[in-house]
Protein backbone atom coordinates (compact mmCIF):
# COMPACT_ATOMS: atom_id res chain seq x y z
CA UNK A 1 12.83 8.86 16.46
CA UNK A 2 12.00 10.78 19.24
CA UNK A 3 13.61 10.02 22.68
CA UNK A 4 14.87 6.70 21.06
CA UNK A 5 11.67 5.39 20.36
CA UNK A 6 11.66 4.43 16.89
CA UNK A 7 8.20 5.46 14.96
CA UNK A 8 6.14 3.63 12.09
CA UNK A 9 3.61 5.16 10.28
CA UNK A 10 1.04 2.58 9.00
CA UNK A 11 -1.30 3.03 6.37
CA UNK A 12 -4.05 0.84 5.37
CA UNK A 13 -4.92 0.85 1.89
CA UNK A 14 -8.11 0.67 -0.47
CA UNK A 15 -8.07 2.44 -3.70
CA UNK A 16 -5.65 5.25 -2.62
CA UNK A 17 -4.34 5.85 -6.12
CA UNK A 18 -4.91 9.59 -5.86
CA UNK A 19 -4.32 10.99 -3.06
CA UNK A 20 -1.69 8.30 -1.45
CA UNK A 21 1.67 10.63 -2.82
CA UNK A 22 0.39 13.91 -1.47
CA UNK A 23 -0.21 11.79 2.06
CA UNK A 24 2.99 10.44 1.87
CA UNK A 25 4.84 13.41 1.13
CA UNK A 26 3.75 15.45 4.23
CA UNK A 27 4.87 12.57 6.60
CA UNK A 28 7.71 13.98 8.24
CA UNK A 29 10.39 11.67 7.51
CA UNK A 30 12.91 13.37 9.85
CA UNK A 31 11.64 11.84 12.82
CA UNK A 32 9.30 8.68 11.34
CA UNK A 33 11.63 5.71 11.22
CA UNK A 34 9.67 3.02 8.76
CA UNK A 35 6.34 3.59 6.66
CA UNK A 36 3.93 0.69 5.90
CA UNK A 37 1.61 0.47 3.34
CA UNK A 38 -0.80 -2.39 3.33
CA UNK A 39 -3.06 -2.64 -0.26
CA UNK A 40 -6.24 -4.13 0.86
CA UNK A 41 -7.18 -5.61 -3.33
CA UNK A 42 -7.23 -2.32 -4.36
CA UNK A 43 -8.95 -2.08 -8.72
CA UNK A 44 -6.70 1.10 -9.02
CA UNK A 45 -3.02 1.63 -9.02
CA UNK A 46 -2.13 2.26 -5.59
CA UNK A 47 0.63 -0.82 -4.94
CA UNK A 48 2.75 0.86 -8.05
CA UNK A 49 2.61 4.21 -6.85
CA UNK A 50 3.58 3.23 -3.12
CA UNK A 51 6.52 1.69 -4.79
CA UNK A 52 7.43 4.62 -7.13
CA UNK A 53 7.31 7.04 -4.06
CA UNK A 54 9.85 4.85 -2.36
CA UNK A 55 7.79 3.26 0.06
CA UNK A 56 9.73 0.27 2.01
CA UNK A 57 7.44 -1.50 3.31
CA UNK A 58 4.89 -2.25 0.79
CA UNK A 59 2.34 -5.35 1.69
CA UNK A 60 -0.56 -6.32 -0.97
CA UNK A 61 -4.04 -8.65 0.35
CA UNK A 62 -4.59 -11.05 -2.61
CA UNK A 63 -8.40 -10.47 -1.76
CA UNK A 64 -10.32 -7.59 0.22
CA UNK A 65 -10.00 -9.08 3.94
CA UNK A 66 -11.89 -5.60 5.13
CA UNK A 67 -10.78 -2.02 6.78
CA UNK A 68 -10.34 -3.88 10.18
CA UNK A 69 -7.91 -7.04 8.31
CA UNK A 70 -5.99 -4.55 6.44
CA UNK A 71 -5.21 -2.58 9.99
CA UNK A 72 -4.47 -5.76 11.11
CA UNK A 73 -1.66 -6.34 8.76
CA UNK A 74 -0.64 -2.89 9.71
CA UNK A 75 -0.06 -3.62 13.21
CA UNK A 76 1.59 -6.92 12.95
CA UNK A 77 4.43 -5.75 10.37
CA UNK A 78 4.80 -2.77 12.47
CA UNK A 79 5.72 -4.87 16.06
CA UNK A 80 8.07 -7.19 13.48
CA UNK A 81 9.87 -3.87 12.69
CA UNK A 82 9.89 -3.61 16.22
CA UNK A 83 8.25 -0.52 16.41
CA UNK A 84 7.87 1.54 20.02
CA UNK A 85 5.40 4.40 18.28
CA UNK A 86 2.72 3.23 15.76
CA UNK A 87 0.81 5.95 14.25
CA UNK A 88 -2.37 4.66 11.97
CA UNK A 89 -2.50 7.72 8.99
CA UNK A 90 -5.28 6.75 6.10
CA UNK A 91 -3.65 7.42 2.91
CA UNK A 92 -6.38 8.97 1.50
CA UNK A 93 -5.39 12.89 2.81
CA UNK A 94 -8.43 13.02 5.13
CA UNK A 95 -6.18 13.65 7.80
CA UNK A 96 -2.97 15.93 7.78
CA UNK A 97 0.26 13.95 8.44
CA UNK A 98 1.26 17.00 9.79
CA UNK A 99 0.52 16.43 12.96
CA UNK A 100 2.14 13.22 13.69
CA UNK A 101 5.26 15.27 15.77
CA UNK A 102 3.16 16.01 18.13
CA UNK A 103 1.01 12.96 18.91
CA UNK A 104 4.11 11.08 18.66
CA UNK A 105 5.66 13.20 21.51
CA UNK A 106 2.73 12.86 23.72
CA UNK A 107 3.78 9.08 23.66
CA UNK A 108 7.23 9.54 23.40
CA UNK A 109 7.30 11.63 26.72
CA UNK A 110 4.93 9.57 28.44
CA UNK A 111 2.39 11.76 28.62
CA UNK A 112 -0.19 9.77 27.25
CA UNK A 113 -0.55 5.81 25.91
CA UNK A 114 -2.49 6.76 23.27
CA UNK A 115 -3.28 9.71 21.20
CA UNK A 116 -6.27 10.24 19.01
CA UNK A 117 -6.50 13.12 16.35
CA UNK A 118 -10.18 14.47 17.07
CA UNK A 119 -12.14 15.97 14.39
CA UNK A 120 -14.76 17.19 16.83
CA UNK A 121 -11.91 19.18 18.83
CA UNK A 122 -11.41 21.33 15.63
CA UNK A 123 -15.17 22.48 16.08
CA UNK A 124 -15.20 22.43 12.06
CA UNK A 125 -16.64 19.05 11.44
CA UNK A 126 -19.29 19.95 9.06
CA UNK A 127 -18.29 22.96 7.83
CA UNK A 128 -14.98 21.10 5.96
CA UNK A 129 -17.54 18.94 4.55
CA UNK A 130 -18.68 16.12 7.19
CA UNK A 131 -22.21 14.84 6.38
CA UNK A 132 -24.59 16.18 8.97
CA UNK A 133 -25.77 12.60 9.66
CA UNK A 134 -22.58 11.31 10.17
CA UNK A 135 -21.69 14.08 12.76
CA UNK A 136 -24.79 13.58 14.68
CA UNK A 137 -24.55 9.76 14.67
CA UNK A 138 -21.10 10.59 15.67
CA UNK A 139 -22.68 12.76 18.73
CA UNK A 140 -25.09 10.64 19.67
CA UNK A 141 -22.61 7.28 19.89
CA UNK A 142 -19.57 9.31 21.49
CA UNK A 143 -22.57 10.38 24.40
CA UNK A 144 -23.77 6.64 24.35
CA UNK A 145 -19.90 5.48 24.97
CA UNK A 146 -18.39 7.92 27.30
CA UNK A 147 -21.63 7.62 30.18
CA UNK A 148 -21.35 3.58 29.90
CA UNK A 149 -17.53 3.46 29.91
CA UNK A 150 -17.14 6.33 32.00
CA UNK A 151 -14.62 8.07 29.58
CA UNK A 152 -14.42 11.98 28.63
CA UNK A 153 -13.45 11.34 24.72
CA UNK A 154 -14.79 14.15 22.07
CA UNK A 155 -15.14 11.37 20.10
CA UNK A 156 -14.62 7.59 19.29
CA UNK A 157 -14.75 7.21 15.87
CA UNK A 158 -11.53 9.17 14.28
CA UNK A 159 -9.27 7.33 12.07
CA UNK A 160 -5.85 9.16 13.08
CA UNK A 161 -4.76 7.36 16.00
CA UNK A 162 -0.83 7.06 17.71
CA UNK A 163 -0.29 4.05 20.45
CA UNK A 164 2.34 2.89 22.85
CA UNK A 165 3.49 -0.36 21.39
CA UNK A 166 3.09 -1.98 24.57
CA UNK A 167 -0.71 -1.23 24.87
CA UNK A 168 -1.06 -2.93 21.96
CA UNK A 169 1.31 -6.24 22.86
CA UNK A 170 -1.53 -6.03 25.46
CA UNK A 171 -4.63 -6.28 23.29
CA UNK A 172 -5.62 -9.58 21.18
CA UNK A 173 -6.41 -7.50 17.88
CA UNK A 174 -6.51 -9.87 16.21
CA UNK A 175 -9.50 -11.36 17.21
CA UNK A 176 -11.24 -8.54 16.89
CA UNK A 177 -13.54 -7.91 13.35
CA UNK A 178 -12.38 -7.51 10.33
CA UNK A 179 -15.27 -4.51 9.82
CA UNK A 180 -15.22 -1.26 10.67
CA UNK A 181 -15.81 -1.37 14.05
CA UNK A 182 -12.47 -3.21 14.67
CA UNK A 183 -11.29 0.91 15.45
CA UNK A 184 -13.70 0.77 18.14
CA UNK A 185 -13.38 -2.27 19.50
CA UNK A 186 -9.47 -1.73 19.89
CA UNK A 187 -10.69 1.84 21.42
CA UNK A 188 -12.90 -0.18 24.05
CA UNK A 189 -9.82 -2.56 24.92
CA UNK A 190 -7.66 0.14 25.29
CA UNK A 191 -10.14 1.69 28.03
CA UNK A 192 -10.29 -1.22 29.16
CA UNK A 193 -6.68 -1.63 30.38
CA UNK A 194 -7.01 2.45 31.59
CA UNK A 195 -4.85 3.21 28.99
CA UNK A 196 -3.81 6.61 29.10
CA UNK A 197 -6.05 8.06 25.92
CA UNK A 198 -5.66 12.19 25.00
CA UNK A 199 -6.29 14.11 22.16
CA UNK A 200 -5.75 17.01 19.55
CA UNK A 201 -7.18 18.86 17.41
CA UNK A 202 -7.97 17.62 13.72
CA UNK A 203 -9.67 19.23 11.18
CA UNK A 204 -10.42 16.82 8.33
CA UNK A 205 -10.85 17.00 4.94
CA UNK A 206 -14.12 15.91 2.87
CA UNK A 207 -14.15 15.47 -0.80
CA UNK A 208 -14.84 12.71 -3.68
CA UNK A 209 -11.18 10.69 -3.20
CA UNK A 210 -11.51 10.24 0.65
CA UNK A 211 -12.48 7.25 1.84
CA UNK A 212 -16.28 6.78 3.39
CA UNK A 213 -18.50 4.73 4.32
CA UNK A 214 -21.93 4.63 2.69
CA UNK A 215 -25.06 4.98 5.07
CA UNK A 216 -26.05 1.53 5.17
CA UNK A 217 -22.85 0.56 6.33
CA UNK A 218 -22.97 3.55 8.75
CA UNK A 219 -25.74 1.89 10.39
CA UNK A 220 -24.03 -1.61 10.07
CA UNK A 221 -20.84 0.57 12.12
CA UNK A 222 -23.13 1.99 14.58
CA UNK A 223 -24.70 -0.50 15.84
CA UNK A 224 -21.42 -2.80 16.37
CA UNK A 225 -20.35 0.24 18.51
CA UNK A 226 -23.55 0.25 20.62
CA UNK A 227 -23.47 -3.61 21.17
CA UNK A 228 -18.96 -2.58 22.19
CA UNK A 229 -20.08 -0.69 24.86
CA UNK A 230 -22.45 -2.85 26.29
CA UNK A 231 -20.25 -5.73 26.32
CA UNK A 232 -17.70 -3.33 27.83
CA UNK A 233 -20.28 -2.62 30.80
CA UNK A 234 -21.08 -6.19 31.34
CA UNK A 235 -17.58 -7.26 31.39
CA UNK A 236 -16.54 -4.59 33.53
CA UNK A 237 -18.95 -4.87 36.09
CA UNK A 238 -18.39 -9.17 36.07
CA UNK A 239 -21.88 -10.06 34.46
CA UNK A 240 -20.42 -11.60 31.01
CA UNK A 241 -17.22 -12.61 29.93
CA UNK A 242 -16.50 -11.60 26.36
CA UNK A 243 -12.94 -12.85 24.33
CA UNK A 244 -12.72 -9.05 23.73
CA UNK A 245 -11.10 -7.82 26.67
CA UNK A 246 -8.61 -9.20 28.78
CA UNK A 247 -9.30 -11.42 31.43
CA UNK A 248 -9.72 -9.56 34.83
């Protein structure tokens, strides 16, 4: 806990045999309350090792429901734990656990609503390995989004990600796709409701065991965030009314 709001670390599962224990062992348990692992169908042996490890709260898909499902799951068992921090950590080392103190205490001290860890901040992107596609689709999409939704993110499009519980009692996610874009559709919602949304500095690691997404579904990805923001203008502005956001 910090300031008595109890934390839970969710991660969302897909083949994480490998890398899930050295994840898990870097969480700072000191201060996380719960930990929630949701297996997504995984081929490999990632269910058993959550288990070995000790992991409480272990939940297994009997069929691949998708990225966006499996965060889904996530969420839910996370506000029955009744959770005040969630902090979304892929189990598949990309991103350090070791910064989870401190976007926890940027919610915690109600300094922010939501915290995102920003791989762009670090300014060492590509060198740690980022394809140079991905970085400039990255680029390119974070521009597109912050002029129509009139936001000042470095980017949309991380993975690491610490909310407020109550932004998310606010938000229908569970509506929203089951698909990779489901991170930036709950983005959009939370700029939506002016959710208070900073940032920190992330460098993230690139090698054969991490988790990516292949180009076609890159440009599968990219366009559902293009068509995000434009329902986000039209909504905004009273043109179209989409079951995405909240009714005005």
């Amino acid at each position: 806990m910090i300031n008595n709001k109890k934390i839970v670390v969710v991660m969302p599962a897909y083949n994480a045999a490998k890398t899930i224990e050295q994840t898990y062992k870097e969480i700072p348990l000191d201060i996380v309350d719960d930990v929630i692992l949701t297996d997504d169908f995984s081929s490999d042996n990632t269910v058993e090792i959550a288990k070995l490890l000790g992991i409480k709260h272990v939940i297994t898909h009997h069929k691949n429901i998708g990225y966006g499902g499996n965060q889904k799951t996530c969420y839910n068992k996370a506000l029955e734990l009744h959770a005040d921090i969630i902090i979304m950590l892929h189990p598949d080392y990309q991103y350090t656990p070791k910064l989870i103190p401190a976007m926890c205490s940027l919610v915690a001290n109600n300094v922010h609503d939501v915290v995102l860890g920003s791989r762009i901040l670090s300014e060492g992107a590509v060198k740690n390995g980022m394809p140079l596609y991905k970085y400039i689709s990255n680029r390119f999409l974070t521009l597109f989004q912050n002029i129509l939704m009139s936001q000042k993110l470095s980017e949309y499009h991380t993975g690491y990600r610490c909310f407020n519980v109550e932004i998310l009692k606010k938000i229908d996610y569970n509506s929203n796709s089951n698909d990779f874009v489901f991170d930036n559709e709950i983005l959009a919602q939370c700029c939506f409701l002016k959710a208070r949304i900073g940032e920190i500095s992330c460098p993230a690691k690139y090698f054969e065991e991490a988790s990516s997404i292949n180009f076609k579904r890159s440009d599968i990805y990219g366009f559902g965030v293009l068509s995000v923001s434009i329902k986000y203008v039209l909504e905004k502005n009273k043109l179209f009314r989409f079951p995405l956001f909240p009714s005005q």
